[in-house]
PDB file of N, CA and C in Angstrom:
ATOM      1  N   UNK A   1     134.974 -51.472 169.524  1.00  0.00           N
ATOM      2  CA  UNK A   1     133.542 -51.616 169.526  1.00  0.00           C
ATOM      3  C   UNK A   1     132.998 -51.750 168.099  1.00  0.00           C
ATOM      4  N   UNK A   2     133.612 -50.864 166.972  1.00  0.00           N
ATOM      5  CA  UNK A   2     133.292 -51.087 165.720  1.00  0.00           C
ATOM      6  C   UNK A   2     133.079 -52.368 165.116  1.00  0.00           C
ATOM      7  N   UNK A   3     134.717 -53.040 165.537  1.00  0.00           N
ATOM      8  CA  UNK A   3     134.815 -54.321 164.918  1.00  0.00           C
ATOM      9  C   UNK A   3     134.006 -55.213 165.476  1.00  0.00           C
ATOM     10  N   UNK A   4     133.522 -55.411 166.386  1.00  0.00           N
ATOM     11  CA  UNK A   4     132.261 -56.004 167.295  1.00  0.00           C
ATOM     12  C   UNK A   4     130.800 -55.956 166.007  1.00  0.00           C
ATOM     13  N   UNK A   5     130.474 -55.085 165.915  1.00  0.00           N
ATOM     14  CA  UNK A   5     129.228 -54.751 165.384  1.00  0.00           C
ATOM     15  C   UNK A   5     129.614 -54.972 164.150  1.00  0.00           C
ATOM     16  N   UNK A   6     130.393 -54.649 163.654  1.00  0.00           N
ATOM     17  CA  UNK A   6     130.818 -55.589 162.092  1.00  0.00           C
ATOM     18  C   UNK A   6     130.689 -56.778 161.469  1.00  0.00           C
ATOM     19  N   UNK A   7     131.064 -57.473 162.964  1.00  0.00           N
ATOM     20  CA  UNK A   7     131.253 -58.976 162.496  1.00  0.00           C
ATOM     21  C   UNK A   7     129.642 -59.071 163.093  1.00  0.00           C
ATOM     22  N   UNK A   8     129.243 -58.878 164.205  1.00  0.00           N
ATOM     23  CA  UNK A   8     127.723 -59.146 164.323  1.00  0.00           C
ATOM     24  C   UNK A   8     126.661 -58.788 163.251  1.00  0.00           C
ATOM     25  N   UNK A   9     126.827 -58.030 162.757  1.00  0.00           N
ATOM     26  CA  UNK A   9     125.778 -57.601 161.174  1.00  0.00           C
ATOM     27  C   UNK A   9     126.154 -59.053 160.077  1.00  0.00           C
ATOM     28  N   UNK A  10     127.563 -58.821 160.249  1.00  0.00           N
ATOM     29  CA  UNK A  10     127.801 -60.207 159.062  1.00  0.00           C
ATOM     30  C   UNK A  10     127.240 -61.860 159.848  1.00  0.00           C
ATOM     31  N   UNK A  11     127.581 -61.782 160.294  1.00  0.00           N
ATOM     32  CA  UNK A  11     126.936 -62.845 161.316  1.00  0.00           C
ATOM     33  C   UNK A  11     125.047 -63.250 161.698  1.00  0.00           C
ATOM     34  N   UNK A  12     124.642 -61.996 161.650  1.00  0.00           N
ATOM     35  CA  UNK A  12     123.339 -62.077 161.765  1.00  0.00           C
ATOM     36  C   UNK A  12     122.700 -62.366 160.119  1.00  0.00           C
ATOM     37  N   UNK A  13     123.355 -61.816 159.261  1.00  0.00           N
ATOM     38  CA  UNK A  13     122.982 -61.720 158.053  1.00  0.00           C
ATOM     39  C   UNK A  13     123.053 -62.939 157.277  1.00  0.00           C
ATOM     40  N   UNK A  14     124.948 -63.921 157.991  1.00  0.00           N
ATOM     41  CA  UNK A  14     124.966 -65.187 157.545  1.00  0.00           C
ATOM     42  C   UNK A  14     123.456 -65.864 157.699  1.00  0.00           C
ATOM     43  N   UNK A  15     123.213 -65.759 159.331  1.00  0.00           N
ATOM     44  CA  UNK A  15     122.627 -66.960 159.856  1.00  0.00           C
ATOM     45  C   UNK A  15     120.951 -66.540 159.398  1.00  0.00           C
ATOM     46  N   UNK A  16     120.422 -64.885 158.916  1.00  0.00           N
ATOM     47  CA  UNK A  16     119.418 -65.412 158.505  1.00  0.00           C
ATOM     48  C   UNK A  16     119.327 -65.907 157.132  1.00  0.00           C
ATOM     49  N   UNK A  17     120.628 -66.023 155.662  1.00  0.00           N
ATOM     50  CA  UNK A  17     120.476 -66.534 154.658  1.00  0.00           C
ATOM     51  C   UNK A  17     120.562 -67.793 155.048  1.00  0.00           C
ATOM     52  N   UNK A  18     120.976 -68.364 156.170  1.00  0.00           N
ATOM     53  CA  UNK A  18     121.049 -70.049 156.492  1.00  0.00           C
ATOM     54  C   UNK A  18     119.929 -70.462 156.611  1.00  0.00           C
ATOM     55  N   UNK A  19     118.926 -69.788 157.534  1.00  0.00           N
ATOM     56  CA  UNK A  19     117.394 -69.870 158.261  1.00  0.00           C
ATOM     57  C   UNK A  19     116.800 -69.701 157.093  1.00  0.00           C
ATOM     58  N   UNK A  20     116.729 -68.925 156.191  1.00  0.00           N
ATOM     59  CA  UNK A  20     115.705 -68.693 154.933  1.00  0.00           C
ATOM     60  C   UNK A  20     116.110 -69.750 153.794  1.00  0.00           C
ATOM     61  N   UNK A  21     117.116 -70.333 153.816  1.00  0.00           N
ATOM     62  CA  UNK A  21     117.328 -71.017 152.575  1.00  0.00           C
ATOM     63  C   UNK A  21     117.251 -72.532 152.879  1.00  0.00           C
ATOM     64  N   UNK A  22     117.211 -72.798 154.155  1.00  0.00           N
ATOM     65  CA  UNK A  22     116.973 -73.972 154.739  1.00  0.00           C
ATOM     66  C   UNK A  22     115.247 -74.367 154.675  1.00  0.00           C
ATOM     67  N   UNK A  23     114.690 -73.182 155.441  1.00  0.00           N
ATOM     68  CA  UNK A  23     112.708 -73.204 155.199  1.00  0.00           C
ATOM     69  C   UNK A  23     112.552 -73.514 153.664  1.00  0.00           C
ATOM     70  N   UNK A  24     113.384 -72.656 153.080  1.00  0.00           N
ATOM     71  CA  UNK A  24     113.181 -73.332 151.410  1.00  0.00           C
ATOM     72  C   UNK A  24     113.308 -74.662 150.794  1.00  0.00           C
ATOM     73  N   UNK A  25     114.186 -74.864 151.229  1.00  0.00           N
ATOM     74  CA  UNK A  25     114.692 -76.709 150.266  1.00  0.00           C
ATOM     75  C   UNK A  25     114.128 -77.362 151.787  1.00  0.00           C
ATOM     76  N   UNK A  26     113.614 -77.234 152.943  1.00  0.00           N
ATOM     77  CA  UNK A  26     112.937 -78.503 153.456  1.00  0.00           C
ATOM     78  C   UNK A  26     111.229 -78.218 153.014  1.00  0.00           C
ATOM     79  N   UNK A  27     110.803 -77.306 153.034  1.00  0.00           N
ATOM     80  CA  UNK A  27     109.245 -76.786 151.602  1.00  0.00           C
ATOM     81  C   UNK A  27     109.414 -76.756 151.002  1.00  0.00           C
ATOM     82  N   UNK A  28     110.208 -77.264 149.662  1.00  0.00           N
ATOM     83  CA  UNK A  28     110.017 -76.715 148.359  1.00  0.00           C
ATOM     84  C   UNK A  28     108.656 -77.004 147.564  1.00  0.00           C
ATOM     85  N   UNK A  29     108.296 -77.749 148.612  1.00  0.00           N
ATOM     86  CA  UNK A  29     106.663 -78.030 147.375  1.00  0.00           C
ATOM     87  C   UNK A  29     105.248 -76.837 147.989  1.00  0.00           C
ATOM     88  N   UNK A  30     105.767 -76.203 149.048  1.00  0.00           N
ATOM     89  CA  UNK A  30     104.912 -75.510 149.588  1.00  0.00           C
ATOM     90  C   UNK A  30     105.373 -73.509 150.145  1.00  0.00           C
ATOM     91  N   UNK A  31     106.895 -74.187 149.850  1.00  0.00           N
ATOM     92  CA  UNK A  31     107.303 -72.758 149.804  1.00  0.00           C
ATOM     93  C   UNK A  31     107.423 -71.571 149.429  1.00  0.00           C
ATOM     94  N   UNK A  32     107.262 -70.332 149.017  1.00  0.00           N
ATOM     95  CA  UNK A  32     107.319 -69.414 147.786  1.00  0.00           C
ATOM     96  C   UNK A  32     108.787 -69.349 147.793  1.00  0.00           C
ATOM     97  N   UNK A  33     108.749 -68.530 146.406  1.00  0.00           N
ATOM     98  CA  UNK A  33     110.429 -68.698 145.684  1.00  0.00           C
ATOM     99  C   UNK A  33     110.468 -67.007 146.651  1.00  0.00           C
ATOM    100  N   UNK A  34     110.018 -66.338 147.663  1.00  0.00           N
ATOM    101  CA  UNK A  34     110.388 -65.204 147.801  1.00  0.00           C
ATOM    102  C   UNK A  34     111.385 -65.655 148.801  1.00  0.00           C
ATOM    103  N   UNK A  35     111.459 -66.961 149.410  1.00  0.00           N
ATOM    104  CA  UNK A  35     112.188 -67.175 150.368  1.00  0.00           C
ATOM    105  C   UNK A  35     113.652 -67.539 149.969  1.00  0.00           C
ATOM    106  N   UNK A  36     113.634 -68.106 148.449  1.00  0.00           N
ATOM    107  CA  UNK A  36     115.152 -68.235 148.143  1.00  0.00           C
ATOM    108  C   UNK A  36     115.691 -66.735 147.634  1.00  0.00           C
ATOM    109  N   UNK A  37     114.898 -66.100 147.206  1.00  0.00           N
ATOM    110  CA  UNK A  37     115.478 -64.434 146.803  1.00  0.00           C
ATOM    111  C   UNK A  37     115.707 -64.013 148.382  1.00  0.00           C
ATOM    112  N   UNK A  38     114.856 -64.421 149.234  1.00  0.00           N
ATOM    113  CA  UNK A  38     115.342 -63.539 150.577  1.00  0.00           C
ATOM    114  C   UNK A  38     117.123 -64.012 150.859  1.00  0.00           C
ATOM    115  N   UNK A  39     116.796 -65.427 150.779  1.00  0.00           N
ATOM    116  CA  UNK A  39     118.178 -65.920 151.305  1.00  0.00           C
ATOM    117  C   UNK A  39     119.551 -65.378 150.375  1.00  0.00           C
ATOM    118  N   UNK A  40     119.153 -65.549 149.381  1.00  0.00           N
ATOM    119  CA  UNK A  40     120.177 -65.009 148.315  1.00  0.00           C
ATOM    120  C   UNK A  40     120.583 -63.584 148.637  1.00  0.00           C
ATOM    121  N   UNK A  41     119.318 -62.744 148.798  1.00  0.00           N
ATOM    122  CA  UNK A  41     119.771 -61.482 149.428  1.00  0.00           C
ATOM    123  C   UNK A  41     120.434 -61.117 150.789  1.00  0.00           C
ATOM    124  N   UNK A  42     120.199 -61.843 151.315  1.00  0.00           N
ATOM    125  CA  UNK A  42     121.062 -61.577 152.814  1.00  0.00           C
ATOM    126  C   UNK A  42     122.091 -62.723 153.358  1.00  0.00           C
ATOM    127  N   UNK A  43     122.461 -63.575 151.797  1.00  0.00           N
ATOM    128  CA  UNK A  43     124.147 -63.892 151.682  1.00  0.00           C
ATOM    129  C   UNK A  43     124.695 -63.034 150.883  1.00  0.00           C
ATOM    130  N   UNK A  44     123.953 -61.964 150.307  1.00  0.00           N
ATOM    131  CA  UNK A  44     124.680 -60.807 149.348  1.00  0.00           C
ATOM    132  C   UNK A  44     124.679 -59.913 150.654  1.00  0.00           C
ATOM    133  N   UNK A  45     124.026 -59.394 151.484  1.00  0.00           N
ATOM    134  CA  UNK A  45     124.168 -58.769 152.652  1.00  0.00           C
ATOM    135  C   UNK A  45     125.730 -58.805 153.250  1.00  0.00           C
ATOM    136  N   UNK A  46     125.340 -60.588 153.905  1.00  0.00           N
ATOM    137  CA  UNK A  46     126.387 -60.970 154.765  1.00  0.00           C
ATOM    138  C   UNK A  46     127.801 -60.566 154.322  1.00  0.00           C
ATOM    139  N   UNK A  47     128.420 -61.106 152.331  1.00  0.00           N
ATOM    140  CA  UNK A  47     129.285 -60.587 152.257  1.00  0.00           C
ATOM    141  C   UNK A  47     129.650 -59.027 151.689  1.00  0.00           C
ATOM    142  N   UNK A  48     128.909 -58.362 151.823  1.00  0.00           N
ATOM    143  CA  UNK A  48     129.355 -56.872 151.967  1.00  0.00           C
ATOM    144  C   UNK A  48     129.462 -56.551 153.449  1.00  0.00           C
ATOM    145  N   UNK A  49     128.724 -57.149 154.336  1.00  0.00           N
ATOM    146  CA  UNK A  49     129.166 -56.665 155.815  1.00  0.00           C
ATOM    147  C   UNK A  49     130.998 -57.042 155.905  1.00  0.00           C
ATOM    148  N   UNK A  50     130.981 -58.467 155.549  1.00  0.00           N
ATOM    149  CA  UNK A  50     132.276 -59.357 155.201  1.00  0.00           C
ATOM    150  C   UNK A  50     133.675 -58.587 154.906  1.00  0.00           C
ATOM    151  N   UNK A  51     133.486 -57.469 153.556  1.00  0.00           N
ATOM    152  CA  UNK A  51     133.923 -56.761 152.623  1.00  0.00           C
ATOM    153  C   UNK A  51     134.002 -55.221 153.825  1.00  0.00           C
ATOM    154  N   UNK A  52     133.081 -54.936 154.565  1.00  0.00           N
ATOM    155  CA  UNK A  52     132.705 -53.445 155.525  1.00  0.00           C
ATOM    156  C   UNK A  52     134.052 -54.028 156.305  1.00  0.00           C
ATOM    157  N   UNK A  53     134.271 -55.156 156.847  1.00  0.00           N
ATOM    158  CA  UNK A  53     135.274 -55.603 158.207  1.00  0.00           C
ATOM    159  C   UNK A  53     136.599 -55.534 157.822  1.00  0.00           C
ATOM    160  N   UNK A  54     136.350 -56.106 156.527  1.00  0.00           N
ATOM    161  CA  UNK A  54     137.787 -56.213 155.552  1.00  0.00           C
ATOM    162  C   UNK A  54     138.256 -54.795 155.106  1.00  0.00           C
ATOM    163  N   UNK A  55     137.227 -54.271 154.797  1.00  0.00           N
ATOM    164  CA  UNK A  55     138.212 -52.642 154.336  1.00  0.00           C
ATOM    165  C   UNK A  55     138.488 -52.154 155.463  1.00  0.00           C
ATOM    166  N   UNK A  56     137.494 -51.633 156.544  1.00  0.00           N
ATOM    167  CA  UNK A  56     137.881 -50.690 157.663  1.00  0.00           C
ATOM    168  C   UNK A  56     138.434 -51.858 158.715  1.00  0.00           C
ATOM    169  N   UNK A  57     138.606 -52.649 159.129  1.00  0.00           N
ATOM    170  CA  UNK A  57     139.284 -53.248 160.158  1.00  0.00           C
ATOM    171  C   UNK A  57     141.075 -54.019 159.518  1.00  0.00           C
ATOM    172  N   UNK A  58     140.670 -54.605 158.663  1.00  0.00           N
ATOM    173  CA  UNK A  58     142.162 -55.542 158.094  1.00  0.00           C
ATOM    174  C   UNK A  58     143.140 -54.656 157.360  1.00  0.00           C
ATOM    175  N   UNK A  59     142.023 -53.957 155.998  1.00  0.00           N
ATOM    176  CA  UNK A  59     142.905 -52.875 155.539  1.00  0.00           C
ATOM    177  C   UNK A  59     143.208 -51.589 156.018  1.00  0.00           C
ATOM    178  N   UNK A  60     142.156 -51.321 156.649  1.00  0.00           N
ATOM    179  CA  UNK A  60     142.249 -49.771 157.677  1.00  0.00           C
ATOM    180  C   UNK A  60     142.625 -48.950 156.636  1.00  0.00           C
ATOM    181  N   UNK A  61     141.634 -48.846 155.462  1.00  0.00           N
ATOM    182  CA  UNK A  61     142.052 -47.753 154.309  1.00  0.00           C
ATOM    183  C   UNK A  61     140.310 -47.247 154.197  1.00  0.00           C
ATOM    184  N   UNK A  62     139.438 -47.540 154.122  1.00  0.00           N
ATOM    185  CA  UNK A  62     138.287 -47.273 154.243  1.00  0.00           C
ATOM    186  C   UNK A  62     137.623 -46.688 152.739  1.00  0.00           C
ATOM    187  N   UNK A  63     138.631 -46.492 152.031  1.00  0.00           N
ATOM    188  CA  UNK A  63     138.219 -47.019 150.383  1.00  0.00           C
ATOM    189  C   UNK A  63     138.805 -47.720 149.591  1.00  0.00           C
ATOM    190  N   UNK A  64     139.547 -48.745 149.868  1.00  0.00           N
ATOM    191  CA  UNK A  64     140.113 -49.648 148.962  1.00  0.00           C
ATOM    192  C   UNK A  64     138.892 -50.782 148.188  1.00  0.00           C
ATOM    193  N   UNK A  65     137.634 -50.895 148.739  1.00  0.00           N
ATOM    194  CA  UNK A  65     137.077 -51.854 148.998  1.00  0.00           C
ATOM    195  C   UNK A  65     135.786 -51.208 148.791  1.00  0.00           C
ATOM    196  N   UNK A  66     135.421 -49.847 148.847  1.00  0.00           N
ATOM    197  CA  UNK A  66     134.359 -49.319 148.859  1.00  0.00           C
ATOM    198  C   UNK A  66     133.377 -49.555 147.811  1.00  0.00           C
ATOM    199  N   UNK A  67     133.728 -49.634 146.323  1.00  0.00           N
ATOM    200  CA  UNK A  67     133.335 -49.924 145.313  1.00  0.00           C
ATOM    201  C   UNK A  67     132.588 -51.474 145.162  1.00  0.00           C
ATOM    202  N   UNK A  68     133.161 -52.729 145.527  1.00  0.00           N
ATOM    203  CA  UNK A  68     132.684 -53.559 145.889  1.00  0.00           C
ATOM    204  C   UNK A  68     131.875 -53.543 147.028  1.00  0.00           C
ATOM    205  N   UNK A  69     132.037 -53.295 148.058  1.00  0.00           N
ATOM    206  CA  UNK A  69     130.973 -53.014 148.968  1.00  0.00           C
ATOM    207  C   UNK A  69     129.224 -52.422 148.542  1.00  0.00           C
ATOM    208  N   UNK A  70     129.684 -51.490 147.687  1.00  0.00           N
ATOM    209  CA  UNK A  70     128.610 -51.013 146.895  1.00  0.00           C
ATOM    210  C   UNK A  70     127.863 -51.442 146.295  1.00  0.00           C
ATOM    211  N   UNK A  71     128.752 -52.182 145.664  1.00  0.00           N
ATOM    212  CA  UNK A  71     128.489 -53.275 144.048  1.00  0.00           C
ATOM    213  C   UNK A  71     128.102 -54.256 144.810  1.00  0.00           C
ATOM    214  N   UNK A  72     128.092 -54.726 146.237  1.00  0.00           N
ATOM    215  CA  UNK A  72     127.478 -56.199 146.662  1.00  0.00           C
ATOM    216  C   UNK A  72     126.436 -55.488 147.401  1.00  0.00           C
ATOM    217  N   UNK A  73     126.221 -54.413 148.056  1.00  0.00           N
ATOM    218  CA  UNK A  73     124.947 -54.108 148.766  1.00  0.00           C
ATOM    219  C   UNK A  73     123.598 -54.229 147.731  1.00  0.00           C
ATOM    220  N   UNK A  74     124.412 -53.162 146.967  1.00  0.00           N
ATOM    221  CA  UNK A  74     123.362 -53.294 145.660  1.00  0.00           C
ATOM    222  C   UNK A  74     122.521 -54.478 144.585  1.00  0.00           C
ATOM    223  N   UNK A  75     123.478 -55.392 144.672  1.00  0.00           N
ATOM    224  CA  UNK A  75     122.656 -56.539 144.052  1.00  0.00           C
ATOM    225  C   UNK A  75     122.024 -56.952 145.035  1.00  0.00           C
ATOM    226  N   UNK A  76     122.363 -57.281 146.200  1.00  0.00           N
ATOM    227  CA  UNK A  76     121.864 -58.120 147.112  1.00  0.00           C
ATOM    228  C   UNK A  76     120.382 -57.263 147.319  1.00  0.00           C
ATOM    229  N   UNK A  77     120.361 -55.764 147.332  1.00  0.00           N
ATOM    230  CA  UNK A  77     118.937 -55.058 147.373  1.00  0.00           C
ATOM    231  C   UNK A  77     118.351 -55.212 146.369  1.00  0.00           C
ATOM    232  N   UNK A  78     118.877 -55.233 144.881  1.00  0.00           N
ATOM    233  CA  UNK A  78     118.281 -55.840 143.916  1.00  0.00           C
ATOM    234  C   UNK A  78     117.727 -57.086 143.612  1.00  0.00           C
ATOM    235  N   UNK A  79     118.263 -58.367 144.381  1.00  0.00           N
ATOM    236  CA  UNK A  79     117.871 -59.136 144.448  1.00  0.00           C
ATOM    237  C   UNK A  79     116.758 -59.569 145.421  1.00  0.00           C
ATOM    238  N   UNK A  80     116.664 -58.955 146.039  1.00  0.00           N
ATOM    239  CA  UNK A  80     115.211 -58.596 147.384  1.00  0.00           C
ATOM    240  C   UNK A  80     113.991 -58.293 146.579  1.00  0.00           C
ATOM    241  N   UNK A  81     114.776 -57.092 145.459  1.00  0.00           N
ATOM    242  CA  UNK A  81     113.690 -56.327 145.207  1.00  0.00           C
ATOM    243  C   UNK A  81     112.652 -56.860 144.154  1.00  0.00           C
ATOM    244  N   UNK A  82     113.813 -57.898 143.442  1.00  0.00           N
ATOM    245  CA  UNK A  82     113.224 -58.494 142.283  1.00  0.00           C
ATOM    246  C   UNK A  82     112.080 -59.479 143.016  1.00  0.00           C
ATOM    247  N   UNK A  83     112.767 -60.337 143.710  1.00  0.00           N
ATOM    248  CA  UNK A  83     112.144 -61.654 144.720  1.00  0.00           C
ATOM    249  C   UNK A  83     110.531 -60.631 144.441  1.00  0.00           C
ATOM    250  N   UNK A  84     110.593 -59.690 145.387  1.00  0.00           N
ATOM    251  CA  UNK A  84     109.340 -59.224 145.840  1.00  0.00           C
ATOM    252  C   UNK A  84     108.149 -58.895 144.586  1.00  0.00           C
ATOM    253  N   UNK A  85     108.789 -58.044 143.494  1.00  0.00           N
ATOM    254  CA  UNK A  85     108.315 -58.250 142.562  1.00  0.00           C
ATOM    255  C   UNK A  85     107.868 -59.269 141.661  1.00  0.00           C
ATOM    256  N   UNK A  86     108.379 -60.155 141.809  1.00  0.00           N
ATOM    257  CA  UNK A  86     108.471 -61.442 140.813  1.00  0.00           C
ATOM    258  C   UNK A  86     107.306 -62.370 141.616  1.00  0.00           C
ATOM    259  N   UNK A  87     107.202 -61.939 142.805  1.00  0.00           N
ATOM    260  CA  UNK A  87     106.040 -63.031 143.452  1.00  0.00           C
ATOM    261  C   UNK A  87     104.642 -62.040 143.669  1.00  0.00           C
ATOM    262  N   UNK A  88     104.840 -61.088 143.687  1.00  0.00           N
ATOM    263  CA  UNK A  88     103.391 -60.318 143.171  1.00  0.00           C
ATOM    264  C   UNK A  88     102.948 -60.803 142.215  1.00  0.00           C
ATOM    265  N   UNK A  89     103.469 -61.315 140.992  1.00  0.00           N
ATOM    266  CA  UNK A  89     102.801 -62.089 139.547  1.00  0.00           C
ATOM    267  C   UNK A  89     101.921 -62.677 139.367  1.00  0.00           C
TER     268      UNK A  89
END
């Protein structure tokens, strides 16, 4: 059941950086740039979910991988966070 919901988080996460980065480059003359920080952020999402499947399902060590996992959640929230900030301006 785990591995189910694993790949569905990465999966949902692909397809909304696909949906957000697509509204972007077919608006770019009408779009805000919060929509390419969104997308950017939830293909930084997708591959830490990516990285969640790969440590606990392939490697079945549950910290080999943890550090990167971290290190990609985190930009990818950083990169949200900036988006959001940067279009308040």
């Amino acid at each position: 059941m785990a591995t189910a919901v694993y790949c569905l988080c990465a999966l949902t996460s692909a397809t909304c950086a696909t949906l957000l980065f697509r509204m972007y480059w077919r608006h770019r003359r009408h779009a805000t740039r919060l929509a390419l920080w969104s997308s950017l952020s939830f293909l930084g999402f997708a591959i830490s979910n990516l990285l969640v499947f790969a440590d606990l399902v392939v490697l079945r060590s549950g910290a080999a991988l943890a550090l990167a996992r971290a290190a990609t959640a985190c930009l990818a929230g950083s990169l949200l966070l900036f988006g959001l900030i940067w279009e308040v301006e």
